[in-house]
N, C-alpha and C. Protein backbone atom coordinates (compact mmCIF):
# COMPACT_ATOMS: atom_id res chain seq x y z
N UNK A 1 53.85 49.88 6.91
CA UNK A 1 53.67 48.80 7.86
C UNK A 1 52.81 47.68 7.27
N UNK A 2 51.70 47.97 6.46
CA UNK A 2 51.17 47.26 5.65
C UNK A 2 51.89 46.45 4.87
N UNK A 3 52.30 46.80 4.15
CA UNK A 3 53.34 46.33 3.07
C UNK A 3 54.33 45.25 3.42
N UNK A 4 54.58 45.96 4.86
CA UNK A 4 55.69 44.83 5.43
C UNK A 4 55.10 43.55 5.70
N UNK A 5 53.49 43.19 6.66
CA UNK A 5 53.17 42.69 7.05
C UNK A 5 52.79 41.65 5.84
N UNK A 6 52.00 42.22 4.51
CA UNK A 6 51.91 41.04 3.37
C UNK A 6 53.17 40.60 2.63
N UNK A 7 54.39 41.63 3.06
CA UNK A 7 55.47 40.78 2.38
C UNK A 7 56.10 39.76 3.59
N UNK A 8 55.70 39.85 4.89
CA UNK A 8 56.28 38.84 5.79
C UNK A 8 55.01 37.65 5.75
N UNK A 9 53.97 37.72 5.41
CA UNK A 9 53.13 36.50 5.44
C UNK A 9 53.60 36.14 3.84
N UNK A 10 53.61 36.43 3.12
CA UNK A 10 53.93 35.71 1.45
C UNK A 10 55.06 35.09 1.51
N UNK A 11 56.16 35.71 2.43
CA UNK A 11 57.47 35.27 2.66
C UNK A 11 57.24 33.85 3.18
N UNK A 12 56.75 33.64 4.39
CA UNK A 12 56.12 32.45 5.18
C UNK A 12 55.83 31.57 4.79
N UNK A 13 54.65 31.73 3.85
CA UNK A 13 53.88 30.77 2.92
C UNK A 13 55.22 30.35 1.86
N UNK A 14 55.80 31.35 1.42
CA UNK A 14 56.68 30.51 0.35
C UNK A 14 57.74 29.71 1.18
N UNK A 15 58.13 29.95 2.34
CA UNK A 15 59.12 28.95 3.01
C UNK A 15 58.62 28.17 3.34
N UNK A 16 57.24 27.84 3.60
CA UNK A 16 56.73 26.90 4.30
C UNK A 16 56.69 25.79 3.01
N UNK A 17 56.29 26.38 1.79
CA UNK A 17 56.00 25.72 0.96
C UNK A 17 57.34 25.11 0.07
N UNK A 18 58.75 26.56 -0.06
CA UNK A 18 59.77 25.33 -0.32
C UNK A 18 59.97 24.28 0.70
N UNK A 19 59.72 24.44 1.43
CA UNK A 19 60.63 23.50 2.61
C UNK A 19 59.63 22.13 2.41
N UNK A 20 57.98 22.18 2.02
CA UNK A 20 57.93 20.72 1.70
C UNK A 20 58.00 20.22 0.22
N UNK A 21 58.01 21.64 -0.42
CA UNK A 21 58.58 20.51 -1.36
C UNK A 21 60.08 20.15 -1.95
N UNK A 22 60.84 20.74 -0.80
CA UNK A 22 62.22 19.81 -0.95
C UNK A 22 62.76 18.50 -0.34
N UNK A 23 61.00 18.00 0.32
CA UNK A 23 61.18 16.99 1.29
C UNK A 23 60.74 15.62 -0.21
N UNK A 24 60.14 15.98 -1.18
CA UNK A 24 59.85 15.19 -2.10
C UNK A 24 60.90 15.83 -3.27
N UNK A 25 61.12 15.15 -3.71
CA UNK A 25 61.83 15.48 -5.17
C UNK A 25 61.35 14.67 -6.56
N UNK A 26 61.77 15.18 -7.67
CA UNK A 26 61.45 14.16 -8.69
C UNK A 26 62.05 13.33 -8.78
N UNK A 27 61.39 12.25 -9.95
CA UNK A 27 62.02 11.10 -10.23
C UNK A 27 63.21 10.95 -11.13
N UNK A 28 64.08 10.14 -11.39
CA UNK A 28 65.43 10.48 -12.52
C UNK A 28 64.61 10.34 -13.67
N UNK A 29 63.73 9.05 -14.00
CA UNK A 29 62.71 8.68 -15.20
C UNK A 29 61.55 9.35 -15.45
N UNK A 30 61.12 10.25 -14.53
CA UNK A 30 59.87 10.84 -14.40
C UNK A 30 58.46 9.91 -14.16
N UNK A 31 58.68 8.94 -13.43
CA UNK A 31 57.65 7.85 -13.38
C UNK A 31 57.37 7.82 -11.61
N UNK A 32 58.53 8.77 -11.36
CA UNK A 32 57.78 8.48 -9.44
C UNK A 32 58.43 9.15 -8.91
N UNK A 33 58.39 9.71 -7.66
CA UNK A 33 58.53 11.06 -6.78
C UNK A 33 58.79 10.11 -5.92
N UNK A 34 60.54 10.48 -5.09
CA UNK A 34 60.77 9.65 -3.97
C UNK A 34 60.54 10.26 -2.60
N UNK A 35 60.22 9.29 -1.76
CA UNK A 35 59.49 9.36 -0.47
C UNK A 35 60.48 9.27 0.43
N UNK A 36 62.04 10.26 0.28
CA UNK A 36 63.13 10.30 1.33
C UNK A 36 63.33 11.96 0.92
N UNK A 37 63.34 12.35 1.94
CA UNK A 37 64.17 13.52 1.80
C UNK A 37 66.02 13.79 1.30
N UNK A 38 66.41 14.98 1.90
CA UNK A 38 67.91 14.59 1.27
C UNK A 38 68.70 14.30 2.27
N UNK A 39 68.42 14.04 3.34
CA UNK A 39 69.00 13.55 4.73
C UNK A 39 68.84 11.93 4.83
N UNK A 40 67.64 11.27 3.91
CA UNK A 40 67.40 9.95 3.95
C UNK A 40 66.31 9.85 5.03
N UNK A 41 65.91 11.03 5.91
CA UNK A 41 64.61 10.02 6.71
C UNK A 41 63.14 10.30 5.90
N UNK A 42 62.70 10.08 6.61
CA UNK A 42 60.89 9.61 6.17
C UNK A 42 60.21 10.67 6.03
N UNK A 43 59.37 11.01 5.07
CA UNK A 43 58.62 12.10 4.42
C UNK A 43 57.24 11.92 4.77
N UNK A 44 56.46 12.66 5.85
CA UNK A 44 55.48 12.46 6.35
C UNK A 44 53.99 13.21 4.94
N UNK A 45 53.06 13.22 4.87
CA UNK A 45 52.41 12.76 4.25
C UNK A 45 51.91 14.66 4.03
N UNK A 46 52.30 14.68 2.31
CA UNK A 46 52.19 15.99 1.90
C UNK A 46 50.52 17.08 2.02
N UNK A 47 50.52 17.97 2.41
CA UNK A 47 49.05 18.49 2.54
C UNK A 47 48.63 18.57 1.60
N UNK A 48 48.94 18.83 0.43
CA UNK A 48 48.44 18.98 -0.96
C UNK A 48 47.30 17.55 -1.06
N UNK A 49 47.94 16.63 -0.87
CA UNK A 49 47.80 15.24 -1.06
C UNK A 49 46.12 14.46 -0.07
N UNK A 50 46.55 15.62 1.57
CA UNK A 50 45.54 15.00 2.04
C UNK A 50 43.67 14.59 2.14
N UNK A 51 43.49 16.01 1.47
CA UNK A 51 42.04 15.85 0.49
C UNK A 51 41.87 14.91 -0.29
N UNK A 52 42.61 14.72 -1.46
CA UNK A 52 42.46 13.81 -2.36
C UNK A 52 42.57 12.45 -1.52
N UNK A 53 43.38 12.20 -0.95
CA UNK A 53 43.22 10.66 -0.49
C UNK A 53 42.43 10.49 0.66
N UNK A 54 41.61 11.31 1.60
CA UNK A 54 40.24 11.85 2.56
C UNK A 54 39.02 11.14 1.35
N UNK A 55 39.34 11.99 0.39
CA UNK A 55 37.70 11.41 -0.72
C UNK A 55 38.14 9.99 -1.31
N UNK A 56 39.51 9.43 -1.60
CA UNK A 56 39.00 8.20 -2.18
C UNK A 56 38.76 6.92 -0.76
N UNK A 57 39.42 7.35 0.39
CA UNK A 57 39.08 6.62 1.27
C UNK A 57 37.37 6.79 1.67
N UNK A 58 37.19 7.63 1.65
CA UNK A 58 35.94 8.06 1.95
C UNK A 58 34.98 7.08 0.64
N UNK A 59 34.89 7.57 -0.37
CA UNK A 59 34.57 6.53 -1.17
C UNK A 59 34.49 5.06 -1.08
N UNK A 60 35.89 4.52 -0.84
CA UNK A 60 35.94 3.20 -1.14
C UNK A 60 35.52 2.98 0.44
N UNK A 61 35.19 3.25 1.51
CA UNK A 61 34.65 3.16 2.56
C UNK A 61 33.06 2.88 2.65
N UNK A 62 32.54 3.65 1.93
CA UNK A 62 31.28 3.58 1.49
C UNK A 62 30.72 2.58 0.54
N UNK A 63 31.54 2.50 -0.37
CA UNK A 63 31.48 1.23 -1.18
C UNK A 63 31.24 0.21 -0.38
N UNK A 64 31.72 0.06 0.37
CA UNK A 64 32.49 -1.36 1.35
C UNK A 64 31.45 -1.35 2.28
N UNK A 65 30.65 -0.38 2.73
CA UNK A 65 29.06 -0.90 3.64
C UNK A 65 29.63 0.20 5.25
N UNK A 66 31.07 0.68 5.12
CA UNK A 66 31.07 1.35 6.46
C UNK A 66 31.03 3.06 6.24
N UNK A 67 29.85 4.02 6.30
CA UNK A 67 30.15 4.91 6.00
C UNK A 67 31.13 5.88 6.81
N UNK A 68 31.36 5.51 7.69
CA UNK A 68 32.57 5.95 8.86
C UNK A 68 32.96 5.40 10.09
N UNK A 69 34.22 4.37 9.13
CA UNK A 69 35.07 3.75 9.55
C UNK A 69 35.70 4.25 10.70
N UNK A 70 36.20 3.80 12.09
CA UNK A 70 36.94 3.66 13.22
C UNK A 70 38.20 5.02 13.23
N UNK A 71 38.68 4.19 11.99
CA UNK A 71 40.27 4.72 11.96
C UNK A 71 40.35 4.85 10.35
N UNK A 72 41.26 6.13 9.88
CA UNK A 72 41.83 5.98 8.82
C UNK A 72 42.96 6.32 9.06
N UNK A 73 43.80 5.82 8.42
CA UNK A 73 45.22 6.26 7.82
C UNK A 73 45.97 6.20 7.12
N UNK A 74 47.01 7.07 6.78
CA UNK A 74 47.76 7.24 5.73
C UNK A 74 49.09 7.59 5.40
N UNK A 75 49.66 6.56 4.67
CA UNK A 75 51.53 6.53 4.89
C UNK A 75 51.96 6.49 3.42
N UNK A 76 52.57 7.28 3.32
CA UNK A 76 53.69 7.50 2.14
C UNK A 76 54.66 6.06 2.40
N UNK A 77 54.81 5.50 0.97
CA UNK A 77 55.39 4.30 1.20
C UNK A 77 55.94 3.84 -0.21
N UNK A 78 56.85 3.03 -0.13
CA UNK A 78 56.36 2.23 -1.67
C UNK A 78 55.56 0.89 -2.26
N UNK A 79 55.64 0.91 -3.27
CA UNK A 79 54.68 -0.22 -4.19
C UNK A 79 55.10 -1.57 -2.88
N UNK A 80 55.94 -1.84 -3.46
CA UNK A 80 56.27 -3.16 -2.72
C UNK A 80 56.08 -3.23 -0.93
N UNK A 81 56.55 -1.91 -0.49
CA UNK A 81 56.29 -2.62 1.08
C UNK A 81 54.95 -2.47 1.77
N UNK A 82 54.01 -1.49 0.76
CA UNK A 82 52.73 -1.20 0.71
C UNK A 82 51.86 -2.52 0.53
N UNK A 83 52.20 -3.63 -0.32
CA UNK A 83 51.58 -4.72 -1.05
C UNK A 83 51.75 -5.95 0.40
N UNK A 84 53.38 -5.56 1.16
CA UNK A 84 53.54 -6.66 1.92
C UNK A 84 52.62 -6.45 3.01
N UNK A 85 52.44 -5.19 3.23
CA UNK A 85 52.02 -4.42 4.61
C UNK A 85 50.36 -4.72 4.72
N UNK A 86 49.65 -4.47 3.64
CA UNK A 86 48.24 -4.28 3.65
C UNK A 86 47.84 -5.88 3.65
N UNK A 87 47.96 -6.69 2.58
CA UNK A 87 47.26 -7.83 3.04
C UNK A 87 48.35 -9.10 2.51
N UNK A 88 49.10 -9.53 3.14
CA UNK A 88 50.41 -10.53 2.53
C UNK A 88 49.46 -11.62 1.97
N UNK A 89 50.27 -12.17 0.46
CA UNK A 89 49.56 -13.05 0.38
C UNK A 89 48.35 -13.04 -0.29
N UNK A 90 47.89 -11.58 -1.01
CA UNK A 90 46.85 -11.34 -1.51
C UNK A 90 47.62 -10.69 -3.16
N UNK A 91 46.95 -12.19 -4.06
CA UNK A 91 47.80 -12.24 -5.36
C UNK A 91 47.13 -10.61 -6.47
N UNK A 92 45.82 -9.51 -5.31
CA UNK A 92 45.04 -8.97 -6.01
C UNK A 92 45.90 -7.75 -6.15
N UNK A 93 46.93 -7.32 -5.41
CA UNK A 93 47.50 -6.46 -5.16
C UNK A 93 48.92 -6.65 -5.50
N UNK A 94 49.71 -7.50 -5.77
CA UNK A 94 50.37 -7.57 -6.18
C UNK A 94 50.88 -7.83 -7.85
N UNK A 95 50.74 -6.49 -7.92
CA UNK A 95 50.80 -6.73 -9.69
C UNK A 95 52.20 -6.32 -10.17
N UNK A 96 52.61 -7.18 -11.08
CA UNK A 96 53.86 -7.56 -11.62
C UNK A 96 54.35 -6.30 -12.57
N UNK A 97 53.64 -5.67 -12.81
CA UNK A 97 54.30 -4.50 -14.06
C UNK A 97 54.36 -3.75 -13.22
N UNK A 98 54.24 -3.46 -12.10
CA UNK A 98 54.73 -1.97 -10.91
C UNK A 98 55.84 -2.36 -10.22
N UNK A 99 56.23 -1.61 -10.51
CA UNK A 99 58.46 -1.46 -9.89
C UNK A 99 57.84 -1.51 -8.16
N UNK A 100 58.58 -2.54 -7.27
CA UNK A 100 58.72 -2.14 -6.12
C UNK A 100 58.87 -0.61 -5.48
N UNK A 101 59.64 0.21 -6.31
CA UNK A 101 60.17 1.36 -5.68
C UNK A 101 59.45 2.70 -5.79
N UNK A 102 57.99 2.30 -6.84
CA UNK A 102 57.37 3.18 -6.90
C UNK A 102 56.32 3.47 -5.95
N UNK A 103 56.29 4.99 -6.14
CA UNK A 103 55.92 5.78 -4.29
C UNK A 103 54.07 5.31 -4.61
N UNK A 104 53.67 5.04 -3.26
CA UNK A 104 52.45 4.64 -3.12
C UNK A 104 51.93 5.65 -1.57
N UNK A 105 51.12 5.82 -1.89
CA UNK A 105 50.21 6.08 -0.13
C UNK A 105 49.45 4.64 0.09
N UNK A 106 49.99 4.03 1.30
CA UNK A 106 48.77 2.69 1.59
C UNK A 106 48.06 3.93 2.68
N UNK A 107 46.69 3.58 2.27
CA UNK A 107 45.57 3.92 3.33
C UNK A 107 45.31 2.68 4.29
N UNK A 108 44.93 2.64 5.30
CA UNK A 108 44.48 1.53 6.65
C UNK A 108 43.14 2.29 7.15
N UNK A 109 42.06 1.43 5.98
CA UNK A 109 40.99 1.62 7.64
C UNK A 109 40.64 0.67 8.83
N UNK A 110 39.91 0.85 9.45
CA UNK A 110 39.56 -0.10 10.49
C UNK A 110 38.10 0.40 11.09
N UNK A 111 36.96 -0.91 10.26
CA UNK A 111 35.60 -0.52 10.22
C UNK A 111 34.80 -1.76 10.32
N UNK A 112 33.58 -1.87 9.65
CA UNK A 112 32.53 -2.85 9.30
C UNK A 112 32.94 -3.11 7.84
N UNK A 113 33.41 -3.67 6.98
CA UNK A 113 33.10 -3.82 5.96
C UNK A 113 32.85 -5.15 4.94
N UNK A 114 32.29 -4.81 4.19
CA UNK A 114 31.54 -5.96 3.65
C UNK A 114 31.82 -5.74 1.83
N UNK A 115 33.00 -6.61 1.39
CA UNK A 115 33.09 -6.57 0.23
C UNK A 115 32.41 -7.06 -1.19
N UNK A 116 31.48 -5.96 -1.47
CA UNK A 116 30.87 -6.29 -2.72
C UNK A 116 31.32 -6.26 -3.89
N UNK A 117 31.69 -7.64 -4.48
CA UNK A 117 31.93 -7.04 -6.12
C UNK A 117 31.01 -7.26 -6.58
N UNK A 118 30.95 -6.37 -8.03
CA UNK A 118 29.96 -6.56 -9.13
C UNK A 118 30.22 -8.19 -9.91
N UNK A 119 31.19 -8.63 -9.91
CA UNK A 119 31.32 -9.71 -10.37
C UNK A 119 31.13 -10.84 -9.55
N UNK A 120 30.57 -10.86 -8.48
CA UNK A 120 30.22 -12.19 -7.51
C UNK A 120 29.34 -12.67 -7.64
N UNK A 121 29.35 -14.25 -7.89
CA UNK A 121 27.93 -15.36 -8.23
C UNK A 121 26.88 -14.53 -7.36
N UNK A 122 25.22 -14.45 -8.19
CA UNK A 122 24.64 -14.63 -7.19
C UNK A 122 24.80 -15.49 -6.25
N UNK A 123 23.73 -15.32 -5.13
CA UNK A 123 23.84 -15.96 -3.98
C UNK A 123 25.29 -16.59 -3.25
N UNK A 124 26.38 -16.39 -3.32
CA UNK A 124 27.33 -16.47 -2.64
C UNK A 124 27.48 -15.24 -1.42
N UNK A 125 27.91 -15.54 -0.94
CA UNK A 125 28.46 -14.37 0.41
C UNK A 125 29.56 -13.73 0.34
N UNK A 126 28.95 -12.36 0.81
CA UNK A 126 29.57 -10.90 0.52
C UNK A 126 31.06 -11.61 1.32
N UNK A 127 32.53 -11.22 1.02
CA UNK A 127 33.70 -11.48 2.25
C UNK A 127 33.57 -9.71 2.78
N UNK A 128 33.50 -10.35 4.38
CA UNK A 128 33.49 -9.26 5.23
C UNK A 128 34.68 -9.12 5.89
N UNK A 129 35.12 -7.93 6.66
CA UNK A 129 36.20 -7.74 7.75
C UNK A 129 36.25 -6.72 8.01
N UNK A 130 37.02 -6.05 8.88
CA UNK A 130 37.39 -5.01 9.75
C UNK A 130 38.45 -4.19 9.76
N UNK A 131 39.17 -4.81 8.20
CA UNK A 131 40.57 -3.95 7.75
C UNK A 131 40.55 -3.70 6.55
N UNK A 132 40.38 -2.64 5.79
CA UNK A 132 40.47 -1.96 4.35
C UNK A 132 41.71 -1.40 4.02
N UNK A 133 42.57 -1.72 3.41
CA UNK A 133 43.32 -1.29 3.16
C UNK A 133 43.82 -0.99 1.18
N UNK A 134 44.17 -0.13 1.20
CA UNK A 134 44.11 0.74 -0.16
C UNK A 134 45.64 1.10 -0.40
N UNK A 135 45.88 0.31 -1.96
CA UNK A 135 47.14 1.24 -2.49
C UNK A 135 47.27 2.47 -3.52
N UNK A 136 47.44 3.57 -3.23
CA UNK A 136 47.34 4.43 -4.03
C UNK A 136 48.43 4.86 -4.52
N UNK A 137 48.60 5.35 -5.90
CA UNK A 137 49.80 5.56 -6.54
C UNK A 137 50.15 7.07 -6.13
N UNK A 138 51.24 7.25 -6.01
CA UNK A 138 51.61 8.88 -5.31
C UNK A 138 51.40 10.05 -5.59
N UNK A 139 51.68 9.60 -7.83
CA UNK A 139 51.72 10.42 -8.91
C UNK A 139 50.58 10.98 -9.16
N UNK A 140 50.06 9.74 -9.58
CA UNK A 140 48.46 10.01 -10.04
C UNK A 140 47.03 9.86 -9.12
N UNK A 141 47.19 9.50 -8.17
CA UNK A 141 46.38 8.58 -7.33
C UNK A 141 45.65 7.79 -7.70
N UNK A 142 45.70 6.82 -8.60
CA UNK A 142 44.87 6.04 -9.28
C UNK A 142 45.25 4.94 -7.84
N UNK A 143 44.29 4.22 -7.59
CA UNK A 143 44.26 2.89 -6.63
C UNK A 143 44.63 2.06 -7.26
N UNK A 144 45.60 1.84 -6.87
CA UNK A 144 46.30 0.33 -7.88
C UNK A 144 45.70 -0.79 -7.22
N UNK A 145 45.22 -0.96 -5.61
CA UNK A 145 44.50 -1.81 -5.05
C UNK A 145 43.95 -2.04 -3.93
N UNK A 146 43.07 -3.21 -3.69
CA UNK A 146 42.64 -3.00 -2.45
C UNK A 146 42.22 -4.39 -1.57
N UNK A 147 42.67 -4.49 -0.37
CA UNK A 147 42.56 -5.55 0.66
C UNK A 147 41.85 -5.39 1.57
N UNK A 148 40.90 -6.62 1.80
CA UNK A 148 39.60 -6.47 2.90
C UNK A 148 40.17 -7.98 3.85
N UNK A 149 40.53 -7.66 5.00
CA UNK A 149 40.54 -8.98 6.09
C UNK A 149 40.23 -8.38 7.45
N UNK A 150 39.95 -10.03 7.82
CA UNK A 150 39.88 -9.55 9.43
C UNK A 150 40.20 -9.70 10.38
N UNK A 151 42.02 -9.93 10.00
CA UNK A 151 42.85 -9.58 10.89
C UNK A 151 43.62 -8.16 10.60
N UNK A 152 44.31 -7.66 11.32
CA UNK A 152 45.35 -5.92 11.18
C UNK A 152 46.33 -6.99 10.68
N UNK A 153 46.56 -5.67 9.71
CA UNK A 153 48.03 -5.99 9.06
C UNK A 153 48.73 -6.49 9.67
N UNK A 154 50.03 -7.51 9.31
CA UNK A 154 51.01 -8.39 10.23
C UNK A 154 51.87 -7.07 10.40
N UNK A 155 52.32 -6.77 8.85
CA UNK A 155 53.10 -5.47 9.46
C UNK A 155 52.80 -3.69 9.30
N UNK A 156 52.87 -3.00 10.90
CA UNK A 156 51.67 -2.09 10.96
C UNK A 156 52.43 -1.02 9.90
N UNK A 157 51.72 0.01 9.70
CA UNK A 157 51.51 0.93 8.99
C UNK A 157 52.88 1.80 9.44
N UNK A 158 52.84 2.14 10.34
CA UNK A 158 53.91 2.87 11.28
C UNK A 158 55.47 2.61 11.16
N UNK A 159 55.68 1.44 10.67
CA UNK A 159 56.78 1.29 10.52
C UNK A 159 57.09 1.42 8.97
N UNK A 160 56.52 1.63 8.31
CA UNK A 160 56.94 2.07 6.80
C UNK A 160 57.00 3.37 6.84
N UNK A 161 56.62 4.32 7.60
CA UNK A 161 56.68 5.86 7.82
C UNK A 161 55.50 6.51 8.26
N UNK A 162 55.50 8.04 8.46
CA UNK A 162 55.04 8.74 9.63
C UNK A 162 53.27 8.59 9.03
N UNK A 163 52.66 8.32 10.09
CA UNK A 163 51.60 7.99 9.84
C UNK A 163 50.15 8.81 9.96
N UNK A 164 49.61 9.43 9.13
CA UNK A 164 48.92 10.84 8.89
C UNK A 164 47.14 10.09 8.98
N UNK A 165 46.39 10.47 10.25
CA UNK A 165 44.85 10.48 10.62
C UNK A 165 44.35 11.48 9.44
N UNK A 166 43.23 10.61 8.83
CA UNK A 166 43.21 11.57 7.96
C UNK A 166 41.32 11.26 7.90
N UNK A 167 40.73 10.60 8.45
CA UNK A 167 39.22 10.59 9.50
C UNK A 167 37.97 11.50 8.97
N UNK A 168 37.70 11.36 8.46
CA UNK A 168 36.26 12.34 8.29
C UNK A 168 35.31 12.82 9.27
């Protein structure tokens, strides 16, 4: 009876675990993991994944003067509709050697924040706002970038796909 019971929980865990990762697949080039399943809908935001992007939001939150921000969140997306979504119009995030189609998580917070760079004249003023938003690469999670305003995104988070609280 024993026996049965750790081969029906191992069983579990491994279905649970093919089943998400047949919701991601690899890339044909090996440069990016697409964010459709094989039905074509929307791939909600992998658990493996949600720690790691908890600490860099958490981080770049802190950086930014809010140590706990309102709201976080987090959407599997790509490069390009990630760049339109977070801050349009912001030439910092839009970088030319990244393929539109490569998979990104945009993070959305919604806090106090106050953007410090190391490279700002003295005495000029910190730019502040109430929307952080972060592009992270899917693969590696390196932050390819990041947008501070203080208006919400024109276009919300929610409509690029399922949208994962991920809050400290």
């Amino acid at each position: 009876m024993v026996a049965r019971a750790r081969l029906h929980k191992f069983g579990g865990r491994n279905g649970r675990a093919a089943s998400a990762a047949a919701t991601i697949t690899g890339g044909g080039h090996g440069h990016a993991r697409r964010l459709r399943d094989r039905d074509g809908g929307r791939v909600p935001l992998p658990a493996s994944a949600l720690a790691i992007l908890r600490a860099i939001a958490k981080n770049a939150a802190k950086t930014n003067g809010d140590w706990r921000p309102a709201v976080v969140t987090a959407v599997p997306t790509t490069h390009g509709q990630a760049v339109s979504c977070a801050t349009p119009g912001d030439a910092g995030l839009a970088d030319r050697d990244v393929p539109d189609d490569t998979p990104v998580y945009l993070v959305t917070m919604t806090g106090h924040f106050t953007g410090d760079e190391p490279g700002d004249p003295a005495g000029t003023t910190a730019p502040a706002g109430r929307y952080l938003s972060l592009v992270v690469n899917a693969r590696s999670f390196w932050v390819m970038g990041s947008g501070l305003s203080r208006k919400p995104p024109t276009v919300r988070p929610a409509t690029l796909g399922p949208v994962t609280n991920i809050a400290w």
